[in-house]
Protein backbone atom coordinates (compact mmCIF):
# COMPACT_ATOMS: atom_id res chain seq x y z
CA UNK A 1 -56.33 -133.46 158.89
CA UNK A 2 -55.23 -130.01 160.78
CA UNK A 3 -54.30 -128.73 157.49
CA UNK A 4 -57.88 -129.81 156.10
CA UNK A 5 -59.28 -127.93 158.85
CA UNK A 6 -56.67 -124.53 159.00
CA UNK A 7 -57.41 -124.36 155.02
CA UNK A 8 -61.23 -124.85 155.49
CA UNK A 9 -61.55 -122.36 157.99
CA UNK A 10 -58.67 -119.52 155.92
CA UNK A 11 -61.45 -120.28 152.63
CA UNK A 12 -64.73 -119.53 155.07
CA UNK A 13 -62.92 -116.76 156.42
CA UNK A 14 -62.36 -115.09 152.81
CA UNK A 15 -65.79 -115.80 152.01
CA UNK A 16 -66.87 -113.66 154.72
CA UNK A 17 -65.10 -110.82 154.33
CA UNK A 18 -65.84 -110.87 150.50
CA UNK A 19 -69.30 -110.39 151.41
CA UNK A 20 -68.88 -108.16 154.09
CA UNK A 21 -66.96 -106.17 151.67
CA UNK A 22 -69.46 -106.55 148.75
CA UNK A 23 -72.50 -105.18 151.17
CA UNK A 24 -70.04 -102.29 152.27
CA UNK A 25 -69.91 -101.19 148.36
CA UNK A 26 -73.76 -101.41 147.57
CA UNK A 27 -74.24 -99.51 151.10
CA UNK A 28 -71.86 -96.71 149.51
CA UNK A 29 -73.55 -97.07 146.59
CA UNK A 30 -76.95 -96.58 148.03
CA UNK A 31 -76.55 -93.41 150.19
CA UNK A 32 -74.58 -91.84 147.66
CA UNK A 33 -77.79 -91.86 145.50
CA UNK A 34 -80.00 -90.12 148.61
CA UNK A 35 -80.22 -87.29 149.13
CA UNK A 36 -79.98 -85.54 152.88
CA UNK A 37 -83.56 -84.27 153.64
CA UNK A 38 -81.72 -81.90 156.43
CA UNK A 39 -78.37 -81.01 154.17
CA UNK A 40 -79.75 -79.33 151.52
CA UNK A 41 -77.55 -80.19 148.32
CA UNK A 42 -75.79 -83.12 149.98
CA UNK A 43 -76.08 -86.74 149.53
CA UNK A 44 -76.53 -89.17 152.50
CA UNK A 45 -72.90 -90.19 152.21
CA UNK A 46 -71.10 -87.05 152.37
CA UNK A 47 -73.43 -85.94 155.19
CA UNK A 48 -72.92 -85.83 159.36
CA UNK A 49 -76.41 -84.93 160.44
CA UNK A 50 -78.67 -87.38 162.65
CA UNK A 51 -80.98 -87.71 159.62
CA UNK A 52 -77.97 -89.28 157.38
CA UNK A 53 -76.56 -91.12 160.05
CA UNK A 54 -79.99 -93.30 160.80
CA UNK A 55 -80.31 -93.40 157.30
CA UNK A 56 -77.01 -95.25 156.73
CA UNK A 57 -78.10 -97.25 159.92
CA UNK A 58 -81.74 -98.49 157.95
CA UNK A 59 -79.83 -99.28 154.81
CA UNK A 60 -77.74 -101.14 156.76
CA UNK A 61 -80.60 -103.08 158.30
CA UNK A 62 -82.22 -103.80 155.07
CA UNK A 63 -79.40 -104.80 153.43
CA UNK A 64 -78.87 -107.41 156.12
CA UNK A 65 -82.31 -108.54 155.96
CA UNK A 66 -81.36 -109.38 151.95
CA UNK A 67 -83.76 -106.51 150.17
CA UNK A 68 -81.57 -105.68 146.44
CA UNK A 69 -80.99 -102.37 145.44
CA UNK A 70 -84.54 -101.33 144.01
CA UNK A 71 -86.08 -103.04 146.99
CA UNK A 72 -84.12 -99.83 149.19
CA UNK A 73 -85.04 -97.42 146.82
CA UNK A 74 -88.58 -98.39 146.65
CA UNK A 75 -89.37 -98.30 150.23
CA UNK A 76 -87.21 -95.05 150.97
CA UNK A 77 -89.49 -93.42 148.41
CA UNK A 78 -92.41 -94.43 150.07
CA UNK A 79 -91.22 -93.35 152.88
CA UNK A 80 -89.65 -89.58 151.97
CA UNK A 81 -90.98 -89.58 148.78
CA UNK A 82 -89.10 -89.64 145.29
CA UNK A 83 -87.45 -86.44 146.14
CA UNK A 84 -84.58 -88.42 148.59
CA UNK A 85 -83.67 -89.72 145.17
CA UNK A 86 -81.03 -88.03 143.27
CA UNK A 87 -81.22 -90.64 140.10
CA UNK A 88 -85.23 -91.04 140.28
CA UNK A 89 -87.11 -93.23 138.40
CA UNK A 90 -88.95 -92.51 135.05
CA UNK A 91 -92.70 -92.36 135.86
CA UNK A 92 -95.56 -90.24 135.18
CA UNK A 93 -94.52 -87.64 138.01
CA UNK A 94 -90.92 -87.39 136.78
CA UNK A 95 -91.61 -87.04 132.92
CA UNK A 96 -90.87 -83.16 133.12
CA UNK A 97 -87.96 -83.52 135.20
CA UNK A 98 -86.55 -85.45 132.42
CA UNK A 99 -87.35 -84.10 129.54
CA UNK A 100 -87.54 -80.54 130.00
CA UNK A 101 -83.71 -80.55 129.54
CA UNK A 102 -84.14 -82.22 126.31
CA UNK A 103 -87.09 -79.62 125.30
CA UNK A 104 -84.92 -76.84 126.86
CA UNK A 105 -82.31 -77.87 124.28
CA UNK A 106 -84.17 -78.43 121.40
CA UNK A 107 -86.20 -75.33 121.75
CA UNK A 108 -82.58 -73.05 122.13
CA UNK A 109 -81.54 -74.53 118.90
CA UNK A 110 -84.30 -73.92 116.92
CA UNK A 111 -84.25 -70.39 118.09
CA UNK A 112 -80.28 -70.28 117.20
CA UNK A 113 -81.10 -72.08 113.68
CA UNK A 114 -84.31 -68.72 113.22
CA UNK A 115 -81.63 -66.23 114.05
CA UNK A 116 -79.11 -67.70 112.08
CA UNK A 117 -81.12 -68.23 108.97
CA UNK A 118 -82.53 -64.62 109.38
CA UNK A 119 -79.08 -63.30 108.77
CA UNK A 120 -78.46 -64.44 105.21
C-alpha cells in the first residue's frame, strides 16, 4: 500500500511539472510575439524594462486563469492596439501591411521584365 501511495504521488508530481512546463513554453511563446511599447525594435522577451516585465507578469495571470493563445492576443490588442503584435492578424486595417510586399514585388518585376524586353 506505501508503494501505491509513493507511485501515486511520483505520477501527480510529473503531471505537475509537465504542465508547469507546458505554460512556461506558451508564456515564451507569447511575449516573444509582443512587441516592447518602451524598447523600440525589441520583443517582450528579450526586453528588461518595467513595461516588459508587467507584461510577462499579465500573461502570466491570464494564462493561469486558462485564456488560449488568441484569447492573450485579443485582449493585449485591445488594450495597446494591434501594433504590440509582431505576427498581426489579417483584417481590414492590416491588408496593406501584408500585401504591399507582395505588390512591391510584383511591381519590381514587371519593371525588370519592361527593361529587359526593351533590350532585344
Amino acid at each position: 500500500m506505501k508503494i501505491l501511495k509513493i507511485i501515486l504521488i511520483l505520477v501527480l508530481f510529473s503531471n505537475l511539472t509537465q504542465l508547469k512546463a507546458d505554460e512556461f513554453e506558451l508564456q515564451t511563446k507569447i511575449t516573444k510575439n509582443l512587441r516592447c511599447l518602451i524598447c523600440q525594435g525589441q520583443s517582450v522577451y528579450d526586453s528588461d524594462s518595467e513595461f516588459a516585465n508587467s507584461l510577462k507578469i499579465v500573461v502570466n495571470k491570464k494564462i493561469d486563469e486558462g485564456l488560449s493563445e488568441d484569447q492573450i492576443y485579443n485582449f493585449l490588442s485591445g488594450k495597446y492596439g494591434e501594433w504590440i503584435l509582431y505576427d498581426p492578424k489579417l483584417n481590414k486595417n492590416t491588408y496593406l501591411l501584408w500585401f504591399l510586399p507582395l505588390l512591391i514585388f510584383l511591381f519590381g518585376g514587371a519593371i525588370i521584365l519592361k527593361k529587359t524586353n526593351k533590350n532585344y
